[in-house]
C-alpha atoms as a PDB file:
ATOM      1  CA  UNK A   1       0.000   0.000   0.000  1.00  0.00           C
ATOM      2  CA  UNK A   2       1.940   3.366  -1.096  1.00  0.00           C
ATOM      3  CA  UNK A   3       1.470   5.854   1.355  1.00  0.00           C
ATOM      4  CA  UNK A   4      -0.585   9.255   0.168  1.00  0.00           C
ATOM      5  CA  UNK A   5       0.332  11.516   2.813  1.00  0.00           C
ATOM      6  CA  UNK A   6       2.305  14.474   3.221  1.00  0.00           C
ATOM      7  CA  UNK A   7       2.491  16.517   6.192  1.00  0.00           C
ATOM      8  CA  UNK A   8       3.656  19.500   3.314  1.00  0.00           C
ATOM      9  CA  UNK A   9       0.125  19.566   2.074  1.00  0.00           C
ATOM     10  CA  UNK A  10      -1.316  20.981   5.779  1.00  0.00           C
ATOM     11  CA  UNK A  11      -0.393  24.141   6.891  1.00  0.00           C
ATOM     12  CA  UNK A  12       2.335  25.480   8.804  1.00  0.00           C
ATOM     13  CA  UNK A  13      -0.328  25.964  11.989  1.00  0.00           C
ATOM     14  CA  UNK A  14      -1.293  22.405  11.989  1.00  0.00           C
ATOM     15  CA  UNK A  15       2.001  21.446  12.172  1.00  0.00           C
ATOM     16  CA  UNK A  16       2.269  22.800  15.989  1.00  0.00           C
ATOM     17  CA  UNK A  17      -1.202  21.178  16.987  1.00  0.00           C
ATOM     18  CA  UNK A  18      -1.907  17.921  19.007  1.00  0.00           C
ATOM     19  CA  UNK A  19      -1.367  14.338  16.925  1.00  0.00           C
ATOM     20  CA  UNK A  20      -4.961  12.973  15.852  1.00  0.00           C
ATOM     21  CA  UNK A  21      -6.231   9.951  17.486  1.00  0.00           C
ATOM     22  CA  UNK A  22      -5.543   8.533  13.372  1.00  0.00           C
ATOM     23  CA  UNK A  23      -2.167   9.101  13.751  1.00  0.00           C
ATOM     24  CA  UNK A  24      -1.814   7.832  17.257  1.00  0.00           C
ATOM     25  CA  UNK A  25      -3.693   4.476  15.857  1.00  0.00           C
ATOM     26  CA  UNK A  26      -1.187   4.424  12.767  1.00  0.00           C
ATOM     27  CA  UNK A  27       1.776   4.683  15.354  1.00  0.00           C
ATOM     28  CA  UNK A  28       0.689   1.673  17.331  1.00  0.00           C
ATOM     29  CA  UNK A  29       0.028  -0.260  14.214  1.00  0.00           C
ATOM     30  CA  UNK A  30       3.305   0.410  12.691  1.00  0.00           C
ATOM     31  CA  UNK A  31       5.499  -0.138  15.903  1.00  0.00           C
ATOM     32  CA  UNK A  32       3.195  -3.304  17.087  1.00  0.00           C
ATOM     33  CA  UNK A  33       3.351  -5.259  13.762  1.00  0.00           C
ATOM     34  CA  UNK A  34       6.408  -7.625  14.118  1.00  0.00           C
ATOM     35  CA  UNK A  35       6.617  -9.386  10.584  1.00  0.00           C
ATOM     36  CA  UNK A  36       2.975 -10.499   9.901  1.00  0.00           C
ATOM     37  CA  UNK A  37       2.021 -10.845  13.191  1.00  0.00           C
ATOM     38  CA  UNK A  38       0.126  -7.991  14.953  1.00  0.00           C
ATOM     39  CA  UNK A  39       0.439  -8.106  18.914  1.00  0.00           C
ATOM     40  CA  UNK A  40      -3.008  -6.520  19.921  1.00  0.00           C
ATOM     41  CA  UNK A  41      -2.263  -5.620  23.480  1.00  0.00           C
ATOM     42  CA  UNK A  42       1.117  -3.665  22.262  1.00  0.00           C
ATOM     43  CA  UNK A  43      -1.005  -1.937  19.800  1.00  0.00           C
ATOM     44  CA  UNK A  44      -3.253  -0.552  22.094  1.00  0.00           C
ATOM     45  CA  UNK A  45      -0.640   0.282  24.545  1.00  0.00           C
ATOM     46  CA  UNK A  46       1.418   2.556  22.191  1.00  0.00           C
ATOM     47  CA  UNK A  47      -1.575   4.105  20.822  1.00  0.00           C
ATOM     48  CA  UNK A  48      -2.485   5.060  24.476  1.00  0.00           C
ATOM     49  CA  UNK A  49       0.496   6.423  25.388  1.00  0.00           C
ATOM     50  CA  UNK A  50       0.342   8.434  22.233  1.00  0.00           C
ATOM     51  CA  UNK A  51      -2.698  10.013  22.793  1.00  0.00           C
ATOM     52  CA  UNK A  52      -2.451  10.907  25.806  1.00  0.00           C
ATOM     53  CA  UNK A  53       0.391  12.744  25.160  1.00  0.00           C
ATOM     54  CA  UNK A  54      -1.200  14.185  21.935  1.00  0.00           C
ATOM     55  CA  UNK A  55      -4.259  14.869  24.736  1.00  0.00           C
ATOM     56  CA  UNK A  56      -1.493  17.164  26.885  1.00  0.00           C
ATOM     57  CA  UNK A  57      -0.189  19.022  24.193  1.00  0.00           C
ATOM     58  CA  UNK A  58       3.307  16.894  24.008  1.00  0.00           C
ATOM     59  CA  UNK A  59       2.987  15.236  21.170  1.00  0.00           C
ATOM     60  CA  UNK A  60       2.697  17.109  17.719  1.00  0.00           C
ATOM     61  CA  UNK A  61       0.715  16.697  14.231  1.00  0.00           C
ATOM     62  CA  UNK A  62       4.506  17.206  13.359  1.00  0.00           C
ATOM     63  CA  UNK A  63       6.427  14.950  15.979  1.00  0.00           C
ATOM     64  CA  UNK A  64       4.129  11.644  14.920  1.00  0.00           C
ATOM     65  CA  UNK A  65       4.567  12.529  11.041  1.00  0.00           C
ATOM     66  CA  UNK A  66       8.726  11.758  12.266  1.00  0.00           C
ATOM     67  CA  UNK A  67       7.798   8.874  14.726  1.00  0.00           C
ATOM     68  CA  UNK A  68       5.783   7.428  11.530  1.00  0.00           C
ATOM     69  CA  UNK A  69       8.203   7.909   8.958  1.00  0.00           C
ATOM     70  CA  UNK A  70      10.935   6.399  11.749  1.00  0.00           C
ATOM     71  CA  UNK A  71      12.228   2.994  12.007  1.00  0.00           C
ATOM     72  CA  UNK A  72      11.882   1.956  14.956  1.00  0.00           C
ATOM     73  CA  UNK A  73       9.866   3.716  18.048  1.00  0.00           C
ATOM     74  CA  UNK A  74      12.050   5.276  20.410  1.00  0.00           C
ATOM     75  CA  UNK A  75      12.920   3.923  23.714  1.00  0.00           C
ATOM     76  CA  UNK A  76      11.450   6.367  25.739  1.00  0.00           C
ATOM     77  CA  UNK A  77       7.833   5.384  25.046  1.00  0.00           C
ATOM     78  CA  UNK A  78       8.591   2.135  26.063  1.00  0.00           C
ATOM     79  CA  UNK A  79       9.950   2.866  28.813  1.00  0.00           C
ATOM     80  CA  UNK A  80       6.409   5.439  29.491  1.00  0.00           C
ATOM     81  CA  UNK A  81       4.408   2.295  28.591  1.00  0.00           C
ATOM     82  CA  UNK A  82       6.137   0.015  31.059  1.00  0.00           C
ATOM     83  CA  UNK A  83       5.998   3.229  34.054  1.00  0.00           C
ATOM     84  CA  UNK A  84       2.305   3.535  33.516  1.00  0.00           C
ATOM     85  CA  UNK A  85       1.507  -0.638  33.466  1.00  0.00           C
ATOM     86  CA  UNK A  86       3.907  -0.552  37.064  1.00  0.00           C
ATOM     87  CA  UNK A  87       1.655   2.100  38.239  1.00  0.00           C
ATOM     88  CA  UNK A  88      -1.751   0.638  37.788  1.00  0.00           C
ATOM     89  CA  UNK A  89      -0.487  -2.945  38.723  1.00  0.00           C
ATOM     90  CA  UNK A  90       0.403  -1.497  42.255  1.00  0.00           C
END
């Protein structure tokens, strides 16, 4: 599937706005997906963690265009991910 979107095409104020819940979806998909195999719970996890941060203003329409275009997802969502599970578990 070719991918049909360019951050270029919004304008320069949207850049500086919260992530959309799509994008925060798209970011767990992409960083959850290992091969062919999807692993649900991760899914959900990253895209929580991503909006939530989109939801306090500390994660950009801008900063998740980079995190999808990225490689990998960097560490320190992970490690966000794994703080918040230790949390609710005590």
């Amino acid at each position: 599937m070719e991918n049909t979107f360019n951050i270029n095409d919004f304008d320069k104020d949207r850049h500086a706005t919260p992530a959309s819940f799509p994008q925060c979806r798209a970011i767990g998909y992409k960083f959850a997906k290992k091969g062919t195999v999807m692993n649900w719970r991760l899914q959900k996890q990253i895209q929580g963690c991503m909006y939530g941060l989109a939801k306090e203003n500390r994660l950009t329409f801008k900063k998740a265009d980079s995190l999808l275009k990225g490689k990998t997802l960097p560490k320190v969502y992970f490690d966000k991910i794994k703080l918040y599970l230790d949390q609710k578990d005590s």
